[in-house]
Protein backbone atom coordinates (compact mmCIF):
# COMPACT_ATOMS: atom_id res chain seq x y z
CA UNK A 1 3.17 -2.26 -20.65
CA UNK A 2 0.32 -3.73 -18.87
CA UNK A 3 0.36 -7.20 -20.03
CA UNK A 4 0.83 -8.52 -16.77
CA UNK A 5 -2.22 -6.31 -15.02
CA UNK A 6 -5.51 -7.90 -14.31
CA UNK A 7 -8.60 -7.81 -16.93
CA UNK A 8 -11.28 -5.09 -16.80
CA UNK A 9 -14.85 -5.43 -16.43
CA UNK A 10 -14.19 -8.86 -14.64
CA UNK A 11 -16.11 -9.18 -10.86
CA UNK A 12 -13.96 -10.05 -8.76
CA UNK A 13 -14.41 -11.79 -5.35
CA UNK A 14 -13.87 -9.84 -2.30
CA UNK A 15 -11.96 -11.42 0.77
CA UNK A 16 -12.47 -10.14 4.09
CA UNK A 17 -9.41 -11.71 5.24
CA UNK A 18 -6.84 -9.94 3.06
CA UNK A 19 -8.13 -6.44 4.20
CA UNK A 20 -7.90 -7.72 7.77
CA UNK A 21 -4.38 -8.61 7.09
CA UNK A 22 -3.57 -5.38 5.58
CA UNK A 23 -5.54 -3.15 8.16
CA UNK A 24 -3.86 -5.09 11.32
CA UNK A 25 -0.35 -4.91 9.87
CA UNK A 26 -0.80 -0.94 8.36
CA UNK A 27 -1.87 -0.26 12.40
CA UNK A 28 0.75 -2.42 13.98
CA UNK A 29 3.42 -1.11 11.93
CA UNK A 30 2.59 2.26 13.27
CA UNK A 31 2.12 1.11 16.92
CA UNK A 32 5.58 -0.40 16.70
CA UNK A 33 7.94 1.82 15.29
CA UNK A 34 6.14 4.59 17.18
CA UNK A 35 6.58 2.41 20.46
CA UNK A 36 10.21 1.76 19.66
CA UNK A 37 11.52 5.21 19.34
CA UNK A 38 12.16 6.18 22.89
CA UNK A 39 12.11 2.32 24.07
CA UNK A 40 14.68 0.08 25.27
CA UNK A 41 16.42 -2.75 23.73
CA UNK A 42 14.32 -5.06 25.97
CA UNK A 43 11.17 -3.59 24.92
CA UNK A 44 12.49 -3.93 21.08
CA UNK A 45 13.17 -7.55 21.38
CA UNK A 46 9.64 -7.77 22.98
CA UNK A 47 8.15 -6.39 20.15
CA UNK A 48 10.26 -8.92 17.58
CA UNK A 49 8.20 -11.50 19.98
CA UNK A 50 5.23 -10.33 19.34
CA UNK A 51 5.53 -9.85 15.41
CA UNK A 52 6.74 -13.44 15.03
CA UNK A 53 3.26 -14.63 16.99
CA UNK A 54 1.23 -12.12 14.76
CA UNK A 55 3.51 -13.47 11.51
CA UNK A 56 2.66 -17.24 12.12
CA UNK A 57 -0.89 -16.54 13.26
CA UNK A 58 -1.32 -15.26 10.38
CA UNK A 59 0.51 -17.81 8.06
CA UNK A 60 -1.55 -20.77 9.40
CA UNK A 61 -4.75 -19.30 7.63
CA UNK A 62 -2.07 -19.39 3.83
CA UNK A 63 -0.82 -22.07 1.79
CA UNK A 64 2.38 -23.84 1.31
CA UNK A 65 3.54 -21.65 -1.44
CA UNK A 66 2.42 -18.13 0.26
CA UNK A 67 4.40 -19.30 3.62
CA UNK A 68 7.31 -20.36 1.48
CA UNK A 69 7.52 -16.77 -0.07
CA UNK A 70 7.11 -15.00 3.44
CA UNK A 71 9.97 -17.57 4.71
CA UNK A 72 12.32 -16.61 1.62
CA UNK A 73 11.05 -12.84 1.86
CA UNK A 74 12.32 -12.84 5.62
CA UNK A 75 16.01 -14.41 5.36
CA UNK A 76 16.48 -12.18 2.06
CA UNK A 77 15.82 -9.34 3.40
CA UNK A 78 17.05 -9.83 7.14
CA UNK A 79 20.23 -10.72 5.24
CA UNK A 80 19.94 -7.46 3.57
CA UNK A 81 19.13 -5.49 6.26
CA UNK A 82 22.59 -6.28 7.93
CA UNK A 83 24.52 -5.64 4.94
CA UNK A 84 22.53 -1.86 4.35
CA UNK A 85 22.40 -1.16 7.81
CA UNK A 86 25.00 -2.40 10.48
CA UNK A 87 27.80 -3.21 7.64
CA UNK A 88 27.47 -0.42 4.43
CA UNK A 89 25.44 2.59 6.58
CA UNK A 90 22.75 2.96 4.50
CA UNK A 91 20.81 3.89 6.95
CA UNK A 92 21.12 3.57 10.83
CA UNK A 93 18.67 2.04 13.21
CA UNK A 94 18.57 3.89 17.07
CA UNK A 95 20.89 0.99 18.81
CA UNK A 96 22.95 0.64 15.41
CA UNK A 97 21.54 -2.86 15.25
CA UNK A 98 19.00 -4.69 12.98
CA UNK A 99 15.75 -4.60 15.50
CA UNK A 100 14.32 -8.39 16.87
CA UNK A 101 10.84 -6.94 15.21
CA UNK A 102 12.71 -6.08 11.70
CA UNK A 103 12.83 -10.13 10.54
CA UNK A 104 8.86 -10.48 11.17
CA UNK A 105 7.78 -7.07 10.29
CA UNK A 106 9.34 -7.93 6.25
CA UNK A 107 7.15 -11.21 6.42
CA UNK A 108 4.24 -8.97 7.60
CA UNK A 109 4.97 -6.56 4.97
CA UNK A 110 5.34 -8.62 2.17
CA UNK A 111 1.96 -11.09 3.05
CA UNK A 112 0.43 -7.44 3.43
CA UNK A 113 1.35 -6.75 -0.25
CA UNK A 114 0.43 -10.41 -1.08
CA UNK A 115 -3.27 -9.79 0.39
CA UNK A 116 -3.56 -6.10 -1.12
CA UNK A 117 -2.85 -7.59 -4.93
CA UNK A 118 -4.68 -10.40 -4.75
CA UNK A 119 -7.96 -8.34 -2.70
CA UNK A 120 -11.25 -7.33 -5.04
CA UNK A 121 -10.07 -3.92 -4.78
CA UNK A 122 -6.91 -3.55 -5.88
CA UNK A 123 -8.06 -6.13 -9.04
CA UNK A 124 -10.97 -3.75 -9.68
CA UNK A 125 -9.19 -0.97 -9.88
CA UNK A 126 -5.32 -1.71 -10.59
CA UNK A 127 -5.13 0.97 -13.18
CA UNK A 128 -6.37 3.86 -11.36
CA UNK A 129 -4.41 2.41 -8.14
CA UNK A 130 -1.39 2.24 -10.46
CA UNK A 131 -2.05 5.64 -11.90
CA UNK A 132 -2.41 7.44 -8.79
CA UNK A 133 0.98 5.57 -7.39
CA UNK A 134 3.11 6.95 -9.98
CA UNK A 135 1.97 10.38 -10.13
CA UNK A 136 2.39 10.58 -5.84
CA UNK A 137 5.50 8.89 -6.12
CA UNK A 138 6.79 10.66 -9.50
CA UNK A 139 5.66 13.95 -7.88
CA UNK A 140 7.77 12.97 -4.61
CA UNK A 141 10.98 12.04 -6.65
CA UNK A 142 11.03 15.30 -9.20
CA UNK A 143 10.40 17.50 -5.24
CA UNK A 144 13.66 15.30 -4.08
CA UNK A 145 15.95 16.59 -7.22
CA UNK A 146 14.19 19.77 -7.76
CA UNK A 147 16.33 21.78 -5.29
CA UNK A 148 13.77 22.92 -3.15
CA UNK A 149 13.70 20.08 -0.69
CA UNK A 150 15.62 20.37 2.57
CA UNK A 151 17.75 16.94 1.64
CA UNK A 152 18.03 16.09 -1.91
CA UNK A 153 17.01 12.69 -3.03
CA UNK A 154 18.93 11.61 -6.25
CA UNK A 155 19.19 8.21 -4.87
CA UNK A 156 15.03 8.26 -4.61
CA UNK A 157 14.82 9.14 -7.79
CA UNK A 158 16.68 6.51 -9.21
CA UNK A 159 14.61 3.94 -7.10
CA UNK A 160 11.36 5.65 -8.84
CA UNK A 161 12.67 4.53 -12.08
CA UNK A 162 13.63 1.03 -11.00
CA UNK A 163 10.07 0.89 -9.15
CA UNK A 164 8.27 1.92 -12.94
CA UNK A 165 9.95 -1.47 -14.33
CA UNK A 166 9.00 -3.66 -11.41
CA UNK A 167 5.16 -2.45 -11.74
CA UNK A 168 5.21 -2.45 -15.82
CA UNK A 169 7.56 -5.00 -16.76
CA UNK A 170 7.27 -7.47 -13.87
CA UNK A 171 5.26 -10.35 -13.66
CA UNK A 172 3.23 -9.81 -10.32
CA UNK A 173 2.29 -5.77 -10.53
CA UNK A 174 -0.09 -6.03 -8.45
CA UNK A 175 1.93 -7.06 -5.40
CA UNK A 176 4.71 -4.13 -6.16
CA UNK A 177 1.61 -1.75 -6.73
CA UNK A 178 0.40 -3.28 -3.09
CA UNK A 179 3.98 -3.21 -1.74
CA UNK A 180 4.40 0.65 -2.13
CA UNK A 181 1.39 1.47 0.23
CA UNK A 182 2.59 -0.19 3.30
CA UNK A 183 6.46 0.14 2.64
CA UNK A 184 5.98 4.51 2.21
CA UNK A 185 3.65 4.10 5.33
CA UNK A 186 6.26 2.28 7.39
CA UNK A 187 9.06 4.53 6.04
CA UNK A 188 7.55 7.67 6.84
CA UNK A 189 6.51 7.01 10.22
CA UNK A 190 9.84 5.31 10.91
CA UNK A 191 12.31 7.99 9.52
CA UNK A 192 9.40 10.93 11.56
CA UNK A 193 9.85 9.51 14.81
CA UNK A 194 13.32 8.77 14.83
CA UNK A 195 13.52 4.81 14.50
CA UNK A 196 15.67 4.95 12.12
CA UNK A 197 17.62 7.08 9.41
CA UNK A 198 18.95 7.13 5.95
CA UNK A 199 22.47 8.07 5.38
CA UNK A 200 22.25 11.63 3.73
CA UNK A 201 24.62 10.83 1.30
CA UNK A 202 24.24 6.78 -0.18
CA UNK A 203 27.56 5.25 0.85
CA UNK A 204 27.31 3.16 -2.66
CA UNK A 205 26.69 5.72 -5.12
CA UNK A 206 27.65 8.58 -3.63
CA UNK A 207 24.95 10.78 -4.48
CA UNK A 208 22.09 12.27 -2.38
CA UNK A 209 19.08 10.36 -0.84
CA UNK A 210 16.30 11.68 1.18
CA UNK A 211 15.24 10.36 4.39
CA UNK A 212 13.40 8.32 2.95
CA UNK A 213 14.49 8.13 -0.53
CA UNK A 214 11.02 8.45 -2.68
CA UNK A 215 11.77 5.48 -4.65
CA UNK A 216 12.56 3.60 -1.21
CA UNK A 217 9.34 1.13 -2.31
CA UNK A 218 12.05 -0.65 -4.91
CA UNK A 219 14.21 -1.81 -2.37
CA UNK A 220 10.95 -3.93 -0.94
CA UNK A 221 10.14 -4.85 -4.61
CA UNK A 222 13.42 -6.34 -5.03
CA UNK A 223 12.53 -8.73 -1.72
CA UNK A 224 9.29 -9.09 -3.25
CA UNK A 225 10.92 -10.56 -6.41
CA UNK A 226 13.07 -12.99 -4.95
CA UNK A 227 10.49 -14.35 -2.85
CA UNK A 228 8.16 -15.10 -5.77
CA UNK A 229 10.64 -16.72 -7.82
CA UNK A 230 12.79 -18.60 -5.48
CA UNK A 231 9.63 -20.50 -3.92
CA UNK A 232 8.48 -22.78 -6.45
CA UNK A 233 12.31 -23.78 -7.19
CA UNK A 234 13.04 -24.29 -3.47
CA UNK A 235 9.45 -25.98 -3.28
CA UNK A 236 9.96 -28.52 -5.99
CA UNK A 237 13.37 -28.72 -4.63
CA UNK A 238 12.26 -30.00 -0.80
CA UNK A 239 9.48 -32.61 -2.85
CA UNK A 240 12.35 -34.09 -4.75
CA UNK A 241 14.39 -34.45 -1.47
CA UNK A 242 11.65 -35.84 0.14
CA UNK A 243 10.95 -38.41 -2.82
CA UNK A 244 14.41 -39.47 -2.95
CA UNK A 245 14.61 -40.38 1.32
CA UNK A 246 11.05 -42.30 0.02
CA UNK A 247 12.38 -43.99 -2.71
CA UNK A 248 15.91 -44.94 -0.05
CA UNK A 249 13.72 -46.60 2.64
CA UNK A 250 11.71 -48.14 0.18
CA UNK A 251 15.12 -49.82 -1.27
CA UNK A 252 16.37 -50.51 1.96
CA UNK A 253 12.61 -52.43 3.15
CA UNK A 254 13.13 -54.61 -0.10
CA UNK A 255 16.53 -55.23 0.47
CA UNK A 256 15.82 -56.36 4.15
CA UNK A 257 12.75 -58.46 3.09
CA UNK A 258 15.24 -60.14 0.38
CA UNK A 259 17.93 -61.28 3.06
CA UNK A 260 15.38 -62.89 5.40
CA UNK A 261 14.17 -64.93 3.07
């Protein structure tokens, strides 16, 4: 169950730069959604400015492979966003659009997970981390069925159990483990102040979710997942394209050289 969790009794090297990452985007998250629930829509597009500046500032001091998973992590879930949100009513943003901020915020979010599961910290102590994760969350989802919440949460619940087999059966736990911190932070300040709000009743399924559903860190996993996988492929992909155009001019040079003499 824990194959894919780090080793114990290993030191392992804090990096100043990955809590700086995760302590600016925890605070901006909160000074955005906060700012954006009684703000206009030119103030909202500002603020999609402003998290596309922090988002590449940031990306500058990352690899190739890192950016490439905060570039897939962004279309797949601004893609995603419009089909929840605008198109199925999942849940319903103040102007009924997809905010300018939402596209950089889910690059900040995921290179926030990304720096939280690869810090000393979370490395150190992944199984306590982990442990305390599923008994909050766990705890959150039985509250959400158990009939004493004001908005049951079937939907959450579900979403718990699909969040247990990203962080014990996927490959990168530690970045799901990360991912649940800063998504339930963002989710509960966002659905307090108004920002936005889940559909009481999931428009899919047709059963019950809370606002937010308890489980509501899967949904991010699932970005999280395709981001990891798809950029190696897409990766090796752009090298071989970039080979081939090599390999053309080189061709075409010979062929040239060949006719003039």
């Amino acid at each position: 169950m824990l194959r894919y969790f780090p080793q114990v009794n290993v030191a392992y090297a804090h990096r100043k730069r990955d809590y700086f990452i995760a302590a600016f985007t925890f605070v901006c998250v909160a000074v955005c959604l906060i700012s954006d629930a009684n703000a206009s829509l030119e103030k909202q597009n500002a603020l999609g400015v402003c998290g596309w500046v922090f988002l590449i500032g940031w990306l500058l001091g990352e690899n190739r492979e890192i950016r490439m998973q905060v570039a897939i992590a962004v279309i797949f879930a601004t893609i995603g966003e419009h089909f929840a949100s605008p198109f199925m009513g999942g849940y319903t943003y103040r102007f009924e659009n997809v905010p300018a901020y939402v596209p950089p915020g889910h690059g900040m979010v995921y290179l926030t997970a990304v720096a939280l599961g690869r810090s000393g910290l979370f490395l150190r102590y992944a199984r306590e981390i982990a442990t305390f994760v599923v008994l909050v969350c766990g705890a959150w989802s039985i509250w959400g069925i158990s009939g004493y919440s004001k908005q049951g949460d079937s939907v959450g619940a579900l979403l718990f159990c699909v969040f247990l087999g990203y962080l014990f059966k996927g490959r990168s736990p530690m970045v799901y483990l990360a991912a649940f911190f800063i998504t339930t932070w963002l989710e509960l300040i966002g659905t307090a102040v108004g920002t936005w709000v889940w559909a009481a009743i999931d428009p899919v399924l047709g059963l019950p979710q809370g606002n937010p559903p308890s489980g509501v860190a899967a949904w991010y996993c699932l970005v999280d997942a395709v981001a990891m996988g798809g950029a190696a492929p897409v990766l090796k992909g752009a090298k071989n394209v970039r080979d081939w155009l090599k390999s053309g001019k080189s061709r075409k040079s010979a062929y040239q050289g060949a006719g003039n003499e």
